[in-house]
Protein backbone atom coordinates (compact mmCIF):
# COMPACT_ATOMS: atom_id res chain seq x y z
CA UNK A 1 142.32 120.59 22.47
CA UNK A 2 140.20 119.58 25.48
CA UNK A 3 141.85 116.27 26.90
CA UNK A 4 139.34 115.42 29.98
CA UNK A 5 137.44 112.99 31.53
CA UNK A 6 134.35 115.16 33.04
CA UNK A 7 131.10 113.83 34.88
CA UNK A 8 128.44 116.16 36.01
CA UNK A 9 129.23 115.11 39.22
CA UNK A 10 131.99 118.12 38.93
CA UNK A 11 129.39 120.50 36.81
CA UNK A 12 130.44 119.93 33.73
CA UNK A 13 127.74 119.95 30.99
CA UNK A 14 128.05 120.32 27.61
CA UNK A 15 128.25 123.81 26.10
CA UNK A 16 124.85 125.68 25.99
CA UNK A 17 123.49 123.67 28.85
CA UNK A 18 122.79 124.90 32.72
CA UNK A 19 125.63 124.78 34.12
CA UNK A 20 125.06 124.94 38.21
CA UNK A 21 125.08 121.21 38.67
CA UNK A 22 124.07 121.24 42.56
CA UNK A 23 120.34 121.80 41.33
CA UNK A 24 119.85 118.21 39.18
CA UNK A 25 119.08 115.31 40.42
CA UNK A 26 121.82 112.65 41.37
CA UNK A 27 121.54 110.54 37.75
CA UNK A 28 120.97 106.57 38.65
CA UNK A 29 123.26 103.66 38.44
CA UNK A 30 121.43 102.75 35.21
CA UNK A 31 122.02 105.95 33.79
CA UNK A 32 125.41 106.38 34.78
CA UNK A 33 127.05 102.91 33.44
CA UNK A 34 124.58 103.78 29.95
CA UNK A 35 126.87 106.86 29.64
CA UNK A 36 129.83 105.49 30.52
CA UNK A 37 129.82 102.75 28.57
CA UNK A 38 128.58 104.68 25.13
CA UNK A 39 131.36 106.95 25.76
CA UNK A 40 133.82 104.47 25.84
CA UNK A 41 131.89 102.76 22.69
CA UNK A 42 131.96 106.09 21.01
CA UNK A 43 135.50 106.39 21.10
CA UNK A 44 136.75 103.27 20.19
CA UNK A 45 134.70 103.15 16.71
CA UNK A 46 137.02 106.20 15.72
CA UNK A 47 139.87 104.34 16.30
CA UNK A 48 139.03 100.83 14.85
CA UNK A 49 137.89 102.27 11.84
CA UNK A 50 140.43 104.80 11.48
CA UNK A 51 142.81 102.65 12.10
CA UNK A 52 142.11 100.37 9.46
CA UNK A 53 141.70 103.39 6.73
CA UNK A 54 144.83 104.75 7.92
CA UNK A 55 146.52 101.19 6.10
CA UNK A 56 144.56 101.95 2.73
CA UNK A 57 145.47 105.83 3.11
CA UNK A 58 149.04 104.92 3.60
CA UNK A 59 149.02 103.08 0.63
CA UNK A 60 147.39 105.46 -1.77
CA UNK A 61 149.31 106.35 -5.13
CA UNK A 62 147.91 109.82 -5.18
CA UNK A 63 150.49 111.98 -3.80
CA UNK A 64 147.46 114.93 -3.20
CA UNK A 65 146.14 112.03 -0.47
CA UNK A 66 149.05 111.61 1.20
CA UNK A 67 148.54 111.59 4.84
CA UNK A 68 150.12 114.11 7.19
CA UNK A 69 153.24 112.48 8.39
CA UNK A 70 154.50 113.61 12.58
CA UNK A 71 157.78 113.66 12.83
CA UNK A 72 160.12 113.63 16.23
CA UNK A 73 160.42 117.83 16.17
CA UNK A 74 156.91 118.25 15.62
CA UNK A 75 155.94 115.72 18.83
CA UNK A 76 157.91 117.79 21.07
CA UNK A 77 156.83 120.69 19.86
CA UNK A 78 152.99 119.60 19.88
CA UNK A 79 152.47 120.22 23.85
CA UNK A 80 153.83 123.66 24.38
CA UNK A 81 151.28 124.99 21.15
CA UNK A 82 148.69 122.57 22.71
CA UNK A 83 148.96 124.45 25.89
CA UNK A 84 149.87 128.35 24.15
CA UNK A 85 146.33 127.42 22.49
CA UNK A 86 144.57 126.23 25.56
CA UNK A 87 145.91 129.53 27.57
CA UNK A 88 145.01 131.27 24.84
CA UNK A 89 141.46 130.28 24.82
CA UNK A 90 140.52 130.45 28.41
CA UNK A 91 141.76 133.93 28.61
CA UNK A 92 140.17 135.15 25.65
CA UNK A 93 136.94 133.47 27.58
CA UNK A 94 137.79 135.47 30.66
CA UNK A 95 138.06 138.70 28.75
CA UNK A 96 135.56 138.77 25.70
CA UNK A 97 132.38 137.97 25.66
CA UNK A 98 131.54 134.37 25.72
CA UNK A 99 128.50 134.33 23.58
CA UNK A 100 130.22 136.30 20.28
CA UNK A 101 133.67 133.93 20.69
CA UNK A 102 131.18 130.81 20.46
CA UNK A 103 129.30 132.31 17.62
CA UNK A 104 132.47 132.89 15.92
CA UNK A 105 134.09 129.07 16.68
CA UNK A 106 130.62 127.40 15.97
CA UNK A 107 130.53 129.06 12.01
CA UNK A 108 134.08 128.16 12.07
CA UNK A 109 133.79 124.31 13.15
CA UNK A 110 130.33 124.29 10.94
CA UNK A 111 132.02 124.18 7.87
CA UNK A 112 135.02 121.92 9.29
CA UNK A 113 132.15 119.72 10.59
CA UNK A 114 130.46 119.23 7.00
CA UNK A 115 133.79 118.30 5.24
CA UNK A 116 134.92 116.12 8.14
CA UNK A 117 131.72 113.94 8.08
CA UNK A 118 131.23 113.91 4.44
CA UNK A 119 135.09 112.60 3.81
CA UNK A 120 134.27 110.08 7.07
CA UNK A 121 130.36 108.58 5.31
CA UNK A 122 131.73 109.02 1.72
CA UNK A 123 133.06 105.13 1.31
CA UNK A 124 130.17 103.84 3.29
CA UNK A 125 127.12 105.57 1.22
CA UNK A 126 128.97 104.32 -1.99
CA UNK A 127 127.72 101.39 -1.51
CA UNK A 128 123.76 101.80 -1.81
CA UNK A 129 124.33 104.01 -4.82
CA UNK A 130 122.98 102.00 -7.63
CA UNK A 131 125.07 101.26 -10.64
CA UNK A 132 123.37 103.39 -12.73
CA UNK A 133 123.77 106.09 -10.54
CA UNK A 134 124.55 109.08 -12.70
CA UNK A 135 128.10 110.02 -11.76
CA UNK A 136 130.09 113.04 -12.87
CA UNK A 137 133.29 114.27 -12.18
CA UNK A 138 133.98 117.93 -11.35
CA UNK A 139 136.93 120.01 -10.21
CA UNK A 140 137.36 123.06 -8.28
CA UNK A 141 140.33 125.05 -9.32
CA UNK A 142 141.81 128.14 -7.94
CA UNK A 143 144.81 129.12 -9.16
CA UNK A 144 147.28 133.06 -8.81
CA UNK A 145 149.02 134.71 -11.60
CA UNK A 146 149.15 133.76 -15.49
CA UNK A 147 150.82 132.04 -17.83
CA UNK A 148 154.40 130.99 -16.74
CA UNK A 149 153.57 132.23 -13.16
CA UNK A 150 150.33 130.36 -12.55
CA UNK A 151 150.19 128.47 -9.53
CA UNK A 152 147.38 126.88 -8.06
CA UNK A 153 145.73 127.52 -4.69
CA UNK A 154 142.65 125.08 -4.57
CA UNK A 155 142.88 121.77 -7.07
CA UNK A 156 139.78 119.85 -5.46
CA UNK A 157 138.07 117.11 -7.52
CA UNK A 158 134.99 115.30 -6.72
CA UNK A 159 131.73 113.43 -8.25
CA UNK A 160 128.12 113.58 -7.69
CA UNK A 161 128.22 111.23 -4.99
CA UNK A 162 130.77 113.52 -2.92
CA UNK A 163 127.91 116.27 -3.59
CA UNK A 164 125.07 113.83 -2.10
CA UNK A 165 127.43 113.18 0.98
CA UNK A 166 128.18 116.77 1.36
CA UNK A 167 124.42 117.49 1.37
CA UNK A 168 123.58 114.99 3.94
CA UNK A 169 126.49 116.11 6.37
CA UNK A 170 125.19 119.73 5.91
CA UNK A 171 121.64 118.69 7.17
CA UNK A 172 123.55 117.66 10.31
CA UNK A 173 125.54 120.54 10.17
CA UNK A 174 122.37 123.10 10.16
CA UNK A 175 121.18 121.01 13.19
CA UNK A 176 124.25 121.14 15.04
CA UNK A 177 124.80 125.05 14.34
CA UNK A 178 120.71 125.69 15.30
CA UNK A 179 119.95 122.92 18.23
CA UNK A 180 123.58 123.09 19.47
CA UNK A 181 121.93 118.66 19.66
CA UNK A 182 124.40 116.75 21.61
CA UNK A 183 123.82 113.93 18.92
CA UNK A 184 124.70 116.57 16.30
CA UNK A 185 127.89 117.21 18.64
CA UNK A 186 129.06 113.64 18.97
CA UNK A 187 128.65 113.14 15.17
CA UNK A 188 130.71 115.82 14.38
CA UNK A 189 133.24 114.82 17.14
CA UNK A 190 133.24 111.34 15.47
CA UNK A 191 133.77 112.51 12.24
CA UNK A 192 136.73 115.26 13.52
CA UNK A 193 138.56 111.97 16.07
CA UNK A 194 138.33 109.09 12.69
CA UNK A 195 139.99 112.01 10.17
CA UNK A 196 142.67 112.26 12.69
CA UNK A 197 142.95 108.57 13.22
CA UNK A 198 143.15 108.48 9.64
CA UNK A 199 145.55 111.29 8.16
CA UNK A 200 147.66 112.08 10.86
CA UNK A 201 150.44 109.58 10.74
CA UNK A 202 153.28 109.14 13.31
CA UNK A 203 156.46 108.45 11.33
CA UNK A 204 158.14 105.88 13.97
CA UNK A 205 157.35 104.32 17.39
CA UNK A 206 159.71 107.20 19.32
CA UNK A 207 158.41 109.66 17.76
CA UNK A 208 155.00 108.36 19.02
CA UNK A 209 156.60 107.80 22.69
CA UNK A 210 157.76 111.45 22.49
CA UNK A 211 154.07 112.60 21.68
CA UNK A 212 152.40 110.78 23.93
CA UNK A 213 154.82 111.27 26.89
CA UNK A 214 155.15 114.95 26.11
CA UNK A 215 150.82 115.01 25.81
CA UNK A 216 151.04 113.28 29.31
CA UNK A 217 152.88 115.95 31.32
CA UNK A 218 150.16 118.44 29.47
CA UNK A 219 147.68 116.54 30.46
CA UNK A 220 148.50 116.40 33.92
CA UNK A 221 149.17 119.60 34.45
CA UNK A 222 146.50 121.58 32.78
CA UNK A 223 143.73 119.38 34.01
CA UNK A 224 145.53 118.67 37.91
CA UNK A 225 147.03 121.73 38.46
CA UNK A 226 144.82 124.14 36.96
CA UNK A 227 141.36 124.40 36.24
CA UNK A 228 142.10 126.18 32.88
CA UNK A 229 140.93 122.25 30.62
CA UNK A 230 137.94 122.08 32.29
CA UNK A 231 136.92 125.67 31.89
CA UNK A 232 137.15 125.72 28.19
CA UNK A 233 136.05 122.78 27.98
CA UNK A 234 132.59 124.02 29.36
CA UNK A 235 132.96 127.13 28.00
CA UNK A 236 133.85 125.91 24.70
CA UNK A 237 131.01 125.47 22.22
CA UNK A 238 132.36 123.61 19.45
CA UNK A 239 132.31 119.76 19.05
CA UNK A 240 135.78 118.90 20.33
CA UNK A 241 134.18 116.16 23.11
CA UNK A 242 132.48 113.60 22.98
CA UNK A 243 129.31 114.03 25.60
CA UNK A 244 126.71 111.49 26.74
CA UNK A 245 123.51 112.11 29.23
CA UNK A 246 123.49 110.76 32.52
CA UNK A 247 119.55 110.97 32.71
CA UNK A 248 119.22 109.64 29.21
CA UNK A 249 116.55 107.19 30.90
CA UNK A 250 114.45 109.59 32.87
CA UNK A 251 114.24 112.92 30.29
CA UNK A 252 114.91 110.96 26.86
CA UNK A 253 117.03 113.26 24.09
CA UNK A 254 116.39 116.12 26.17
CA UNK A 255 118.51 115.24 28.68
CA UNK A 256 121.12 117.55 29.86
CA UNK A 257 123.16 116.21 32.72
CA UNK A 258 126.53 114.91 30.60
CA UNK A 259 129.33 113.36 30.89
CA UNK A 260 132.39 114.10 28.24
CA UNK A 261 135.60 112.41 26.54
CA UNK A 262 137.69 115.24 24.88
CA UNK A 263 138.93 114.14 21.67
CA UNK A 264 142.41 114.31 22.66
CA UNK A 265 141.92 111.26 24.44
CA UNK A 266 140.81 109.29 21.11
CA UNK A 267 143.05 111.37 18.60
CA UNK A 268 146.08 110.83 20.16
CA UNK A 269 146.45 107.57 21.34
CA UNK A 270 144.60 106.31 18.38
CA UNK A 271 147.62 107.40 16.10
CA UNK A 272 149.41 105.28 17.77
CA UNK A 273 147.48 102.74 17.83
CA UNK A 274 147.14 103.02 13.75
CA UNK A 275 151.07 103.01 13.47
CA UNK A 276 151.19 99.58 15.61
CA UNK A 277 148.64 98.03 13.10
CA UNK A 278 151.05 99.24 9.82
CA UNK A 279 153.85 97.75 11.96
CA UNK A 280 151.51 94.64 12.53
CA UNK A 281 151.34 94.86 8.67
CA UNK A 282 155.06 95.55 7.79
CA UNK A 283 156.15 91.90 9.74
CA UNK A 284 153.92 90.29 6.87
CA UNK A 285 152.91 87.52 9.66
CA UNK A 286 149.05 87.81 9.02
CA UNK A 287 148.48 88.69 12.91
CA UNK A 288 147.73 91.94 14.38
CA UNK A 289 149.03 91.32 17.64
CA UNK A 290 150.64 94.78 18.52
CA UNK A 291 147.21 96.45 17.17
CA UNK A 292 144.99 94.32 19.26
CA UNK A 293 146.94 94.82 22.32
CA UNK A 294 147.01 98.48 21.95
CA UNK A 295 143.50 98.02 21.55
CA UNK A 296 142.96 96.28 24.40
CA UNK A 297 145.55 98.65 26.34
CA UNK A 298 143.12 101.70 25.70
CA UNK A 299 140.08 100.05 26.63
CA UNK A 300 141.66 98.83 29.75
CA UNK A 301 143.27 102.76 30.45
CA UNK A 302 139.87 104.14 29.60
CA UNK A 303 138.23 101.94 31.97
CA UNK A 304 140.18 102.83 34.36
CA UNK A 305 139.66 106.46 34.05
CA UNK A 306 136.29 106.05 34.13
CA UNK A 307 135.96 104.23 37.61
CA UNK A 308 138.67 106.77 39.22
CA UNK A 309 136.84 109.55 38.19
CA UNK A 310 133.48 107.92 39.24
CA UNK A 311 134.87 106.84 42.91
CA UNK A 312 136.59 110.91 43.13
CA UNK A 313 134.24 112.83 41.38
CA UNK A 314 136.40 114.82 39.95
CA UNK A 315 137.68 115.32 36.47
CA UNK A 316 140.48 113.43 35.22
CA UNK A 317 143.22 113.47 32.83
CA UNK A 318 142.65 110.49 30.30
CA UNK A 319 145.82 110.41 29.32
CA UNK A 320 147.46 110.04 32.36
CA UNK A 321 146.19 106.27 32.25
CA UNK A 322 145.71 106.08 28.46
CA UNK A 323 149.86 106.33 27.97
CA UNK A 324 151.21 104.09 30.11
CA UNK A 325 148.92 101.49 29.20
CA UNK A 326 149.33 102.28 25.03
CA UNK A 327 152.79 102.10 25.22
CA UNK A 328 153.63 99.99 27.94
CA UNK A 329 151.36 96.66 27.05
CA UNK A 330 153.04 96.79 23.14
CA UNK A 331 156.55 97.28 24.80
CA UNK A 332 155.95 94.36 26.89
CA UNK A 333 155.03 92.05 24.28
CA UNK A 334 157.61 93.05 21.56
CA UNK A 335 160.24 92.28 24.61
CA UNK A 336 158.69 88.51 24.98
CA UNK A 337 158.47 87.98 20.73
CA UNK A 338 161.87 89.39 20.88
CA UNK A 339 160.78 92.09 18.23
CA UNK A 340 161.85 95.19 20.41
CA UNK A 341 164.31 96.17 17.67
CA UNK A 342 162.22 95.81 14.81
CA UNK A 343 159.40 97.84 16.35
CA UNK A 344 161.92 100.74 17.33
CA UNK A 345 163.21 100.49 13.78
CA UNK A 346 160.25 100.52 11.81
CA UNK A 347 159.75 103.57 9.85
CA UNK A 348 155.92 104.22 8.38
CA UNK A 349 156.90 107.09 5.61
CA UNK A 350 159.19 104.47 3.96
CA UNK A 351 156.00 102.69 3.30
CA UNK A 352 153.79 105.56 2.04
CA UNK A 353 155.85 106.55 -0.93
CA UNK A 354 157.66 103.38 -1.56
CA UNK A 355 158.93 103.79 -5.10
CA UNK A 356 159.89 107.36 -4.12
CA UNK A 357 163.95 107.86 -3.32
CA UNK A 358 164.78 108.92 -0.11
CA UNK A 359 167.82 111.07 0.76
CA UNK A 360 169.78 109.39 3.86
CA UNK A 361 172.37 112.72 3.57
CA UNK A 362 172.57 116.01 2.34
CA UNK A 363 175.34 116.76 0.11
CA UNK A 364 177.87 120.29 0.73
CA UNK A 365 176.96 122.44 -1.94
CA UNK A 366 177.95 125.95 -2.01
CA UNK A 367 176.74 128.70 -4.56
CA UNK A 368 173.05 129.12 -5.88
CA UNK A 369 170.14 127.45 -5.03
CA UNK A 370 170.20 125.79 -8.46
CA UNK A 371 173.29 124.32 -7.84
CA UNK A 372 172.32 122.48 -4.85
CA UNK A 373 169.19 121.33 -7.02
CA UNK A 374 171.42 119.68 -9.90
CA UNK A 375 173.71 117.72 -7.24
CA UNK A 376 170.49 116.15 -5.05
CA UNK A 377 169.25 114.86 -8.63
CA UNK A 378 172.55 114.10 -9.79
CA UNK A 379 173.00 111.62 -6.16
CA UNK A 380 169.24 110.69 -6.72
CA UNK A 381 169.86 109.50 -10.08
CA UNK A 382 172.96 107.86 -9.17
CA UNK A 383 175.74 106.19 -11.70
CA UNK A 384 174.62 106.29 -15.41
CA UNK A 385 175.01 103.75 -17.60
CA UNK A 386 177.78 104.07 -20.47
CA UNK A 387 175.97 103.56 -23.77
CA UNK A 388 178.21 101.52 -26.76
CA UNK A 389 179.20 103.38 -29.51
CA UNK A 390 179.35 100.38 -31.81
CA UNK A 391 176.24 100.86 -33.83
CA UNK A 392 176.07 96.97 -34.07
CA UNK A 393 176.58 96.63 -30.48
CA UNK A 394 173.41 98.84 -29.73
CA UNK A 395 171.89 96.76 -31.94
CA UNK A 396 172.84 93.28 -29.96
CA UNK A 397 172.01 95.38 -26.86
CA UNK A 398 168.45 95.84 -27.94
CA UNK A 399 168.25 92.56 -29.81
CA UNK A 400 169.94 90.22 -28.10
CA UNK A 401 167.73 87.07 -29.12
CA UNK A 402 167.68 87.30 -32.74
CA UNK A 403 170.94 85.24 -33.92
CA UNK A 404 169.84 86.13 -37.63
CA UNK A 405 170.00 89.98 -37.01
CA UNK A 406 173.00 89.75 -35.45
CA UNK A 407 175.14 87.61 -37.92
CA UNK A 408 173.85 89.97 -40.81
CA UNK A 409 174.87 93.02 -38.67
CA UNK A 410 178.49 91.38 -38.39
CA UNK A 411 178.26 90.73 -41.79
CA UNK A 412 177.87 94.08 -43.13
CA UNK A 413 180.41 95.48 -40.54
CA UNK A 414 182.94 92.61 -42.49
CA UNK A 415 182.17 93.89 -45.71
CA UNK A 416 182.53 97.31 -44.99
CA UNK A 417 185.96 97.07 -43.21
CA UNK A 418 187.30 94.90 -46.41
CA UNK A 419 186.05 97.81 -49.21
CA UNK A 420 187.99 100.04 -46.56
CA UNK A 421 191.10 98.41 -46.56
CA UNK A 422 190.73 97.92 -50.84
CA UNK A 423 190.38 101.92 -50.75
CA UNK A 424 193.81 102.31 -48.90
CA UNK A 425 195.61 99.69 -50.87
């Protein structure tokens, strides 16, 4: 995943375009704040918005929308298949042919494309569809095997609106895939950066220091001491980036000297961001303090990316700013509310799934599998009420406010112990 800061200054363009940069003209100070400053617009609507879904997602009852939840193991081990992928890539780009790998990744991102901005314009076209919209349900079902054995591959269920959506993201999909349109790009890159915003969810706050602090020695290396990022990210055409035009002024939408955000930088510390706003939440104060300074921390680490890599011309690694400034501003304030413990503490899956029991140990169970299954529901389930045997007794149990019921229940239970003890006599 591309995790730059590029200006054509360095020759970066955006995939498809010329590439030797020493033969455009130097882009003007009009044109150069325009494309900074969409850029920096472009990727903090991602993260508002997804931020804000990422609360409604969180609290979904349908277990099939769950979110993706990050835990501490799969932070640290996020860099090192960030960077086997990113190796990966730029060496199959140095052996292969460029042209049939990019024909290959753009089908591939196509379809992701379509899904990704029909799921992210779904809950906004709902509302100019009419109420007497016709609306049916459907459901796509794949399942493997028969009877007893039948398990399913593919349960998908949708309406007609989902199929209107779909067919408007796939008109922007056919444009993408035949223009190769940097609009067409940055609306797929939008869609792709709010989806992550939105699903991926980081379980705790150090498991989102571990991510971002492991992302930020990646970051720095790959983009610093290599020039491996910047290759694929010029190489690669797919819409991982968000690109604007320098000479947007002078040539119009066929401009072609761009600068680009990879969507690392938005992604990653926008999770973060999402989990300070369900923390925000979670205090039940009605203030988002901890998401608004996050917010303000990225626009302030973004900014200064931007002017670095305008004074050096050279590319930059976002999140070598973006971190510090994302974790450090929230840190700071939590230590002046005094609320450092409570942040540290706070645990997001325990709000997804709240009626759901969670295991705090594992019980020692030796034999079969099924054995282990029957103690974890037996210490789920915990200790189970005795029931009376007293038939009357039941009876009070589930009656308890009817005086009249009762006395005639003790009644006959007199009666019937008196013709016992005539019987014995």
């Amino acid at each position: 995943m591309d995790s730059a800061l590029s200006d054509p200054h360095n020759g970066s363009t955006e995939a498809g375009g010329p590439t030797n940069s020493t033969t455009r003209p130097p882009s003007t100070p009009e044109g150069i704040a325009l494309a900074y400053g969409s850029l920096l617009l472009m990727a903090l609507l991602p993260i508002f918005f997804g931020a804000l879904r990422s609360v409604r997602c969180a609290r979904g009852k349908n277990a099939s929308d769950m979110p993706e939840t990050i835990t501490s193991r799969d932070a640290a081990r996020f860099p090192i298949i960030a960077s086997c992928t990113l190796l990966g890539l730029y060496l199959f780009f140095k052996i292969f042919s460029q042209e049939y790998i990019n024909l290959l990744l753009s089908m591939y991102f196509f379809v992701l494309g379509i899904l990704a901005l029909s799921h992210t314009i779904s809950p906004f076209m709902n509302k100019f569809f009419p109420a007497t919209f016709p609306n049916r349900q459907y459901q796509l079902l794949f399942t493997q095997g028969s009877g007893e054995n039948k398990e399913e591959i593919i349960n998908y269920e949708f309406d007609t609106k989902d199929l209107v959506c779909l067919g408007l993201s796939s008109i922007v999909g056919v444009w993408y895939l035949l223009r190769k349109h940097w609009i067409a790009n940055n609306l797929f890159g939008l869609a792709f950066s709010l989806n992550g915003v939105e699903l991926l969810h980081l379980n705790n706050v150090s498991t989102g220091c571990i991510l971002l602090g492991g992302l930020f020695i990646y970051d720095v290396f790959w983009v610093f001491g290599t020039n491996v990022m910047v290759t694929v990210a010029k190489s690669f055409e797919a819409p991982i980036k968000l690109v604007f035009p320098q000479d947007l002024l002078e040539k119009g939408l066929e401009a072609n000297n761009f600068a680009m955000l990879g969507l690392g930088d938005v992604v990653i510390p926008g999770i973060f961001i999402a989990l300070l706003l369900r923390f925000d939440i979670s205090l039940k104060k009605n203030t988002h303090t901890y998401f608004y300074t996050s917010f303000a921390a990225y626009i302030f680490g973004l900014g200064l990316t931007i002017f670095i890599m305008h004074i050096f011309k050279h590319a930059q690694p976002a999140l070598l700013y973006l971190v510090p400034a994302c974790i450090g501003f929230p840190v700071l304030v939590a230590l002046a509310k005094g609320e450092v413990t409570e942040m540290f503490s706070y645990e997001s899956s325990a709000e997804i799934l709240p009626h759901t029991p969670r295991l705090t140990h594992f019980p020692t169970v030796s034999g079969s599998p099924a054995s282990l299954a029957d103690s974890m529901q037996q210490k789920l389930a915990g200790p189970r009420r005795r029931r009376p045997q007293n038939p009357s007794a039941i009876y009070e149990e589930s009656n308890p406010k009817d005086p009249a019921a009762v006395t005639e229940s003790k009644g006959t239970e007199a009666s019937a112990s008196k013709g016992l003890e005539k019987k014995e006599k």
